[in-house]
N, C-alpha and C. Protein backbone atom coordinates (compact mmCIF):
# COMPACT_ATOMS: atom_id res chain seq x y z
N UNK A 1 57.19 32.28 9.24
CA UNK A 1 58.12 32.30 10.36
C UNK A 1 58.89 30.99 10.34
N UNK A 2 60.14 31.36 10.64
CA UNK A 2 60.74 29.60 10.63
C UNK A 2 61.22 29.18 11.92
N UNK A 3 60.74 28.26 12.16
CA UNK A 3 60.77 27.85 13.54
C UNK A 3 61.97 26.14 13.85
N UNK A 4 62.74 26.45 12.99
CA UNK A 4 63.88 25.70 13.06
C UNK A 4 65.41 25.92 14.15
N UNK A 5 65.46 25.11 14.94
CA UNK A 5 66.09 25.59 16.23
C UNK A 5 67.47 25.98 15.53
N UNK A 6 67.96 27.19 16.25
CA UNK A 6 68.94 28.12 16.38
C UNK A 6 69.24 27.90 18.09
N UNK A 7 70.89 27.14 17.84
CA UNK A 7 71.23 27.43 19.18
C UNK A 7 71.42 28.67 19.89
N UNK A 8 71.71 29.65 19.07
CA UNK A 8 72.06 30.72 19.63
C UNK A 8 71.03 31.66 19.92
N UNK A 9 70.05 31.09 19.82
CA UNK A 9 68.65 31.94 20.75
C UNK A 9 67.92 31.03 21.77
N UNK A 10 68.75 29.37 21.78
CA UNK A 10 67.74 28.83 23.00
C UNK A 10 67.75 29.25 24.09
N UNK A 11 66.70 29.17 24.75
CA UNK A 11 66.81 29.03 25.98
C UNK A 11 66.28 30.54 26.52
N UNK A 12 67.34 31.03 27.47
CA UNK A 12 66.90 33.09 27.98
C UNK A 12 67.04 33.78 26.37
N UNK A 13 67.27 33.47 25.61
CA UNK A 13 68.19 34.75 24.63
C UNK A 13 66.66 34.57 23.86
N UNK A 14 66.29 33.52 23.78
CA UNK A 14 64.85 33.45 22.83
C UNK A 14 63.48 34.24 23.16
N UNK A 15 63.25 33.81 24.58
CA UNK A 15 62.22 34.02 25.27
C UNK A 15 62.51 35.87 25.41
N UNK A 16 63.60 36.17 25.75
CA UNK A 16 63.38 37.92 25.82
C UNK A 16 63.77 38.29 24.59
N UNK A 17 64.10 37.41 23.24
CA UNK A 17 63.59 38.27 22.21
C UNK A 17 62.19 38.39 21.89
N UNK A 18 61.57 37.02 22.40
CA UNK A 18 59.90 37.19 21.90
C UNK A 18 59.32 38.18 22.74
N UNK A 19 59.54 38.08 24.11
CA UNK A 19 58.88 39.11 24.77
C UNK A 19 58.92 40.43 24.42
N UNK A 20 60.51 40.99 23.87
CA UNK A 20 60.79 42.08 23.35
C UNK A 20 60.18 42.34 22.11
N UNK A 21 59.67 41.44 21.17
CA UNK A 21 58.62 41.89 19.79
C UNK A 21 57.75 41.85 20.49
N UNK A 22 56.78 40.86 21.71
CA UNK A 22 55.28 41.56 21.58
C UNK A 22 55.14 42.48 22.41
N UNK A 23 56.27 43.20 23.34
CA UNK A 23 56.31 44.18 23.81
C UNK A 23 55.99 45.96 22.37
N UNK A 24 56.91 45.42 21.82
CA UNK A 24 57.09 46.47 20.51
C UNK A 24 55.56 46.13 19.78
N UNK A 25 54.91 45.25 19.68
CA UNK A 25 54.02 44.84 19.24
C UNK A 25 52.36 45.56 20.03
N UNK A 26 52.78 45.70 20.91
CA UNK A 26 51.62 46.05 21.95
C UNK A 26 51.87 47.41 22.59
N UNK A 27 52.82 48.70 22.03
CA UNK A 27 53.44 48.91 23.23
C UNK A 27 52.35 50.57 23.21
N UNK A 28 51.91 50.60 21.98
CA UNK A 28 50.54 51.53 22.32
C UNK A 28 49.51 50.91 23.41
N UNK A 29 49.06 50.00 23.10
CA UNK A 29 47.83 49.36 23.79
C UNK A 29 48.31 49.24 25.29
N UNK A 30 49.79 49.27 25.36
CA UNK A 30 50.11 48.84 27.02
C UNK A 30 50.14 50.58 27.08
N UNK A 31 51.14 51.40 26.41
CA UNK A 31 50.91 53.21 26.59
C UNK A 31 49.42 53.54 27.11
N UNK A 32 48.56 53.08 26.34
CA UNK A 32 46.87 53.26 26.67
C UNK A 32 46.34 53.06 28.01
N UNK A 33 46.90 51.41 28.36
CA UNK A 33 46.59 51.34 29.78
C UNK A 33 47.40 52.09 30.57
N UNK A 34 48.41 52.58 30.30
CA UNK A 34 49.01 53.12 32.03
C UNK A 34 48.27 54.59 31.83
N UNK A 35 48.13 54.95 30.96
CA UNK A 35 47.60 55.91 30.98
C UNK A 35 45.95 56.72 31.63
N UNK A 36 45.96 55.32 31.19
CA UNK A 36 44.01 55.06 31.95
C UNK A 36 43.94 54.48 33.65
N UNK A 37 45.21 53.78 33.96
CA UNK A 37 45.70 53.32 35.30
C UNK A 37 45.69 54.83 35.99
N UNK A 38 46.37 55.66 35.29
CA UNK A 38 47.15 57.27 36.24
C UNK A 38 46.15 57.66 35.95
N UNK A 39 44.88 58.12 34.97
CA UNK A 39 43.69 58.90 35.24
C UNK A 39 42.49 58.54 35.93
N UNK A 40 42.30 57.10 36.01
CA UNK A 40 41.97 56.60 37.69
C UNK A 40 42.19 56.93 38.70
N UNK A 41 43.50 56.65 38.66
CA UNK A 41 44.18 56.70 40.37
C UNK A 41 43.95 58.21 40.39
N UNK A 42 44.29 59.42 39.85
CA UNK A 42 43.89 60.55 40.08
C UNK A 42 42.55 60.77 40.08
N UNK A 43 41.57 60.52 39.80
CA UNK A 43 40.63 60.65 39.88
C UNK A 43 40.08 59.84 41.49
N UNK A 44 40.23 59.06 41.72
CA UNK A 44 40.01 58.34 42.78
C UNK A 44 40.93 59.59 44.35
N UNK A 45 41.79 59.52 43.90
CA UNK A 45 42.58 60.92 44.74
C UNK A 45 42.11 61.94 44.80
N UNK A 46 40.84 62.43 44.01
CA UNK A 46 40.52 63.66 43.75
C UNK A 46 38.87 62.91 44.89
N UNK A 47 38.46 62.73 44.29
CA UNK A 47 37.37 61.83 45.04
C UNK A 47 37.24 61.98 46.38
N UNK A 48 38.19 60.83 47.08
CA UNK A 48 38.92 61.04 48.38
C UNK A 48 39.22 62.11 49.12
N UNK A 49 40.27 63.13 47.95
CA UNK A 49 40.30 64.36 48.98
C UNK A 49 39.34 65.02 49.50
N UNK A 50 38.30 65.26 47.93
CA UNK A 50 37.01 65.98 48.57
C UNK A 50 36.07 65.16 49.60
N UNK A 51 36.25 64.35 49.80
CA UNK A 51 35.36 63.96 50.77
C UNK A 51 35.89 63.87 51.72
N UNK A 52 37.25 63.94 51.96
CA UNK A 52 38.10 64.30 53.15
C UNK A 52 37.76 65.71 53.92
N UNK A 53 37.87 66.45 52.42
CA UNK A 53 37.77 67.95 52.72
C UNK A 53 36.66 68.23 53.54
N UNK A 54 34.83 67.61 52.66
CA UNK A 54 33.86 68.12 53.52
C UNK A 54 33.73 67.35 54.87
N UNK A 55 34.13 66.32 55.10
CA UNK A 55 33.93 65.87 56.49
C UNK A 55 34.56 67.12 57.19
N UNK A 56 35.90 67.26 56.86
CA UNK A 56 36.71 68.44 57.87
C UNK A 56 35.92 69.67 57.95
N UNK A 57 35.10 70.14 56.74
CA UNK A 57 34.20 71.25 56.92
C UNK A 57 32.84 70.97 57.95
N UNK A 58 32.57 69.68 57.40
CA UNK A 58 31.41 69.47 58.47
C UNK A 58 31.69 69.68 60.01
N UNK A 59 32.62 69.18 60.34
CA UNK A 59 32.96 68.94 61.70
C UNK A 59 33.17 70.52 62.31
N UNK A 60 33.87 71.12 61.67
CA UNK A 60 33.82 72.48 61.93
C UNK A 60 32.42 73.91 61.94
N UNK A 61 31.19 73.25 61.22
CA UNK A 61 30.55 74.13 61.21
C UNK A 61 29.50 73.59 61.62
């Protein structure tokens, strides 16, 4: 890698190209987590409802 300054990437123009490779660099492993984020949170929603649900059954019978 050559790390010899280029004005024309100091500064903002540099930093969101690097971010933009380890974005491209990671962008399964970040795909993986949101993916595991949304089958949580649904699961946790599913959870919740049913125990929403039987209280409402309890109360009724």
């Amino acid at each position: 890698m050559n790390h010899s300054f280029n004005p024309e990437l100091s500064g903002g123009k540099r930093r969101t190209g690097r971010l933009v490779r380890w974005l491209a660099r990671r962008r399964r492993t970040i795909a993986t987590q949101v993916l595991r984020g949304a089958c949580y949170g649904v699961g946790t929603g599913a959870v919740g409802l049913a125990f929403w649900w039987i209280e409402r059954w309890a109360e009724h019978h």
